[in-house]
N, C-alpha and C. Protein backbone atom coordinates (compact mmCIF):
# COMPACT_ATOMS: atom_id res chain seq x y z
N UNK A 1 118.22 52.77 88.26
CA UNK A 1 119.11 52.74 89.41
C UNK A 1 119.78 54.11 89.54
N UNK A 2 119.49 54.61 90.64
CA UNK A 2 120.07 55.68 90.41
C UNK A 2 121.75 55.93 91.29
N UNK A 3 122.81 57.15 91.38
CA UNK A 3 123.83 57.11 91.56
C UNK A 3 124.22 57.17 92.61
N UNK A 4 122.99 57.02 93.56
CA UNK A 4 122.76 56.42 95.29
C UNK A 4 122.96 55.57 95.82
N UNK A 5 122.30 54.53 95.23
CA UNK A 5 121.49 53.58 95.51
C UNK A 5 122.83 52.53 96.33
N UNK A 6 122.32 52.00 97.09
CA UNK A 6 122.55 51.49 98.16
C UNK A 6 123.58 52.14 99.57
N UNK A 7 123.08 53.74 99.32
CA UNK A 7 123.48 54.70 100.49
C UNK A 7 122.97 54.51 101.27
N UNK A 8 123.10 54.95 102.12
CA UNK A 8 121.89 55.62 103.44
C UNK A 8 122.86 56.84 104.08
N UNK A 9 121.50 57.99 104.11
CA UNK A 9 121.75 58.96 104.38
C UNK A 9 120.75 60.04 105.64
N UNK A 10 121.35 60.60 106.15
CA UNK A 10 120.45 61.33 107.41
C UNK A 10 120.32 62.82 107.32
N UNK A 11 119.41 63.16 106.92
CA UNK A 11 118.71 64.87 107.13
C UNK A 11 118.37 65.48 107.80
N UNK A 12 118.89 66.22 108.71
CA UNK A 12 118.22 66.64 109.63
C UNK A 12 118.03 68.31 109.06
N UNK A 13 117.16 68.56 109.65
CA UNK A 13 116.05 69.54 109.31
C UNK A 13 115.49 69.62 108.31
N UNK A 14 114.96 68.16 108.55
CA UNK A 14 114.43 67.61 106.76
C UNK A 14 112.91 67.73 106.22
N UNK A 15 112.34 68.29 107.65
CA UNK A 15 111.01 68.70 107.27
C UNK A 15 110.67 69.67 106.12
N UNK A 16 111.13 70.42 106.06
CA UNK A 16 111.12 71.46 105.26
C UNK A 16 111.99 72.67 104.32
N UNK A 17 112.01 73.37 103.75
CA UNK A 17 113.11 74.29 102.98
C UNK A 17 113.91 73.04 102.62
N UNK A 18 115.45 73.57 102.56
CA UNK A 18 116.74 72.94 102.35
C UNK A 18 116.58 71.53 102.47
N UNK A 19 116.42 71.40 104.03
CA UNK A 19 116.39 70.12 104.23
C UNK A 19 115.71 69.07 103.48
N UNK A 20 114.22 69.32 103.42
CA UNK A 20 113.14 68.71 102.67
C UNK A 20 113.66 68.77 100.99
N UNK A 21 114.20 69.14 100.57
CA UNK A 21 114.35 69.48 99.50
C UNK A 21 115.83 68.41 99.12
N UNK A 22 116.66 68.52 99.99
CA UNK A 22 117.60 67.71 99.78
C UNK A 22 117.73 66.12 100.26
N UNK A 23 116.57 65.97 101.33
CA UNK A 23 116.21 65.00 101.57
C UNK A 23 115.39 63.77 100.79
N UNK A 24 114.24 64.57 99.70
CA UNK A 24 113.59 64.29 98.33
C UNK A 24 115.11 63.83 96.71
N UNK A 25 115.78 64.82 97.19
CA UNK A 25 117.16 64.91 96.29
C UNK A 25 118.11 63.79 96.62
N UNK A 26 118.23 63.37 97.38
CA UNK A 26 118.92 61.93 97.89
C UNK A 26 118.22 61.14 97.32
N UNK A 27 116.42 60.82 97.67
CA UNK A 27 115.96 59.84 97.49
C UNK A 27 115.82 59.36 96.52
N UNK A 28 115.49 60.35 95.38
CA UNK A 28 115.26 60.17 93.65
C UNK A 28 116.81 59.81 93.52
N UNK A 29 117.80 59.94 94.04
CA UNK A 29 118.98 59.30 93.26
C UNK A 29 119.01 57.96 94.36
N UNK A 30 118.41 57.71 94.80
CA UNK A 30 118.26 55.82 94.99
C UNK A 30 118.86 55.93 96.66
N UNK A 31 119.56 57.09 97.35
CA UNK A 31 119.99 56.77 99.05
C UNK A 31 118.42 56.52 99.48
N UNK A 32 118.77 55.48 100.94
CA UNK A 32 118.03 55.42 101.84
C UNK A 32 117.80 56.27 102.96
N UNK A 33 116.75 57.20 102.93
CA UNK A 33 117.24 58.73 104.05
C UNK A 33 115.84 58.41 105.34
N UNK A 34 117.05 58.99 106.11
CA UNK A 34 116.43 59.25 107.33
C UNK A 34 116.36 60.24 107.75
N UNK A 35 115.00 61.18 108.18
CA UNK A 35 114.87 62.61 107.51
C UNK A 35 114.45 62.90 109.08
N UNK A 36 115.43 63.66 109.98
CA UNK A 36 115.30 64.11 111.17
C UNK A 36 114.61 65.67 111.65
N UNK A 37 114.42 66.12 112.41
CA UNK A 37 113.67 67.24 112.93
C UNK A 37 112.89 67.58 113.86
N UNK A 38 112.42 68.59 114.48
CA UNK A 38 111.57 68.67 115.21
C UNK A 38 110.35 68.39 115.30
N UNK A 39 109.79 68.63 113.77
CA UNK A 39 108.16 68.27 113.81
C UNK A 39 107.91 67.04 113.24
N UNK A 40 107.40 66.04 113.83
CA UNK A 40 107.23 64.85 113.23
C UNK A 40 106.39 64.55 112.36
N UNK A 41 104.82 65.67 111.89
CA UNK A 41 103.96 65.70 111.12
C UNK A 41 105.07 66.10 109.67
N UNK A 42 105.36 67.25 109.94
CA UNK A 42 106.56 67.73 108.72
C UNK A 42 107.61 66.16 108.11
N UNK A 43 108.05 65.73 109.23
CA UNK A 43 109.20 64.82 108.68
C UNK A 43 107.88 63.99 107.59
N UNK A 44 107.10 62.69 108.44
CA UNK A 44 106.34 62.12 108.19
C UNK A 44 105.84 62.82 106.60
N UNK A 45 105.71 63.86 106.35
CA UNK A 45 105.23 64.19 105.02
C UNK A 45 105.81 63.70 103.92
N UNK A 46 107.28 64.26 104.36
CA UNK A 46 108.74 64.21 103.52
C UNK A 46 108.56 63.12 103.21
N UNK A 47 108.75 61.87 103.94
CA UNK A 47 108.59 60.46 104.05
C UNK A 47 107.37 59.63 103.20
N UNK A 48 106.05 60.27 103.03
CA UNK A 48 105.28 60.16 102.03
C UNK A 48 105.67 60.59 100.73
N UNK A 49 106.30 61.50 100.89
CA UNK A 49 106.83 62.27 99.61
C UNK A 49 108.02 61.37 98.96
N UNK A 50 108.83 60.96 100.09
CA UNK A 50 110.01 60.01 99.17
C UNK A 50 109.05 58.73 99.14
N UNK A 51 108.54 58.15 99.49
CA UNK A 51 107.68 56.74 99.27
C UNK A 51 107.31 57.13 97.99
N UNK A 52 106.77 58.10 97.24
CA UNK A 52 106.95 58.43 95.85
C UNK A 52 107.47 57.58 94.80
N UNK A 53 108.95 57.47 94.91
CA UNK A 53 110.24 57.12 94.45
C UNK A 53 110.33 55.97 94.80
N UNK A 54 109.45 55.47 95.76
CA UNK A 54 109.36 53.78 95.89
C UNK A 54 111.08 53.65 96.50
N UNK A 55 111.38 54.53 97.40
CA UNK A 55 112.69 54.52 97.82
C UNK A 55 112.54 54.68 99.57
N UNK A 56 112.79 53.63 100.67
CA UNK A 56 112.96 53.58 102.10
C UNK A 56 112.95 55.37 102.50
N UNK A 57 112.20 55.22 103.21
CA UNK A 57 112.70 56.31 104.19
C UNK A 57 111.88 56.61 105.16
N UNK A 58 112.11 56.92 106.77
CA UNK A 58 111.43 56.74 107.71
C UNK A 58 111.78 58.57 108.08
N UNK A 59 111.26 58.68 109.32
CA UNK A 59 110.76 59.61 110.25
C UNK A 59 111.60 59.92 111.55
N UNK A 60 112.25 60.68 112.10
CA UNK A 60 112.75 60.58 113.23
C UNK A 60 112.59 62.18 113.80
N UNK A 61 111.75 62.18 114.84
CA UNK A 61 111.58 62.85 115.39
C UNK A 61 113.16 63.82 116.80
N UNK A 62 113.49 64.30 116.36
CA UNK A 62 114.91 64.77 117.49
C UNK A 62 115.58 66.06 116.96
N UNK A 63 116.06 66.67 118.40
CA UNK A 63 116.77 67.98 118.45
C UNK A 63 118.15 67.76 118.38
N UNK A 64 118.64 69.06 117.16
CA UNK A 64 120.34 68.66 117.16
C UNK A 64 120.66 68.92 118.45
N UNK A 65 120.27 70.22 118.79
CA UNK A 65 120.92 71.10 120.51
C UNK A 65 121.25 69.91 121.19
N UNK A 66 120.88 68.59 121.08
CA UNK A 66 121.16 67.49 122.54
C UNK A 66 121.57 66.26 122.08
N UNK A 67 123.00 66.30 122.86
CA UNK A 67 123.87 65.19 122.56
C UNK A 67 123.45 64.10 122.50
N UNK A 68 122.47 63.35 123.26
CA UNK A 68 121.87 62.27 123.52
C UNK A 68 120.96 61.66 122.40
N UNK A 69 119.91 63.22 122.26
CA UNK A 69 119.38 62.78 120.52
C UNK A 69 119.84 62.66 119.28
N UNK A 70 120.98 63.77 118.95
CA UNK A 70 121.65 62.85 118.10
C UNK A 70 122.80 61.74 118.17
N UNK A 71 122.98 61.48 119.08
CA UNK A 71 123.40 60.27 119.75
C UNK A 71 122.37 58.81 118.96
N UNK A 72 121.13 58.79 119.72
CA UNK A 72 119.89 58.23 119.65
C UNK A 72 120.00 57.79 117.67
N UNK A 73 120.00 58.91 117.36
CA UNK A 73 119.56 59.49 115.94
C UNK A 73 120.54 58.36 114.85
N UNK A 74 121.96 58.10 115.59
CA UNK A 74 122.97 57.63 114.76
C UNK A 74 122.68 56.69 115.03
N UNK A 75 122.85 55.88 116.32
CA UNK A 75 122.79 55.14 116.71
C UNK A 75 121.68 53.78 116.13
N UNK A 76 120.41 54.82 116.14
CA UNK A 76 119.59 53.91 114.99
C UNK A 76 119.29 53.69 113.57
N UNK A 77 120.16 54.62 113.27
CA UNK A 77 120.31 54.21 111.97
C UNK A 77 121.26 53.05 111.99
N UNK A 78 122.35 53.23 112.47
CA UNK A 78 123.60 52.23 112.16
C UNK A 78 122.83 50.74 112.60
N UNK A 79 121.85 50.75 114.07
CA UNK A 79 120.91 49.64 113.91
C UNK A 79 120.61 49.08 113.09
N UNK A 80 119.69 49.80 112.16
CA UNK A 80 118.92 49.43 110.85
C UNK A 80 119.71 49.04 109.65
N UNK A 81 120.46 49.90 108.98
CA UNK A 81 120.79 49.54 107.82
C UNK A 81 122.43 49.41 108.71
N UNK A 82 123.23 48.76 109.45
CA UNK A 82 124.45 48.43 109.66
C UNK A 82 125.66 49.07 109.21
N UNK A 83 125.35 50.35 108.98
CA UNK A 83 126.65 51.29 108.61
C UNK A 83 126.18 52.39 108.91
């Protein structure tokens, strides 16, 4: 169990560098991440990569620049896991 576990957490620019890196770093400590960005092949990787860890984590394709997407972005998370 790690000192996460039952988080949920959101990355954006999680495809790659920093992001990807801290997005993998959440997951091995047990949060549930939702790993945002522009390229959805990139996120989608990440997302194979935390399935690793046998730990949730999906894909979300969206630009910070626009209110609406990360609007969108929160919005479904708080959907899903209710916080």
């Amino acid at each position: 169990m790690g000192r996460l576990e039952g988080k949920v957490a959101i990355v954006t620019g999680g495809g790659r560098g920093l992001g990807r890196a801290m997005a993998l770093a959440l997951a091995n400590e047990g949060a549930r991440v939702t790993v945002a960005g522009r390229t959805k092949l990139a996120l989608e990787e990440v997302v194979e990569s935390i399935g690793k860890f046998r730990r949730e984590a999906r894909a979300v394709a969206m630009d910070v620049s626009d209110e609406s997407s990360v609007n969108a972005l929160i919005e479904g998370v708080v959907a899903r896991y209710h916080r």
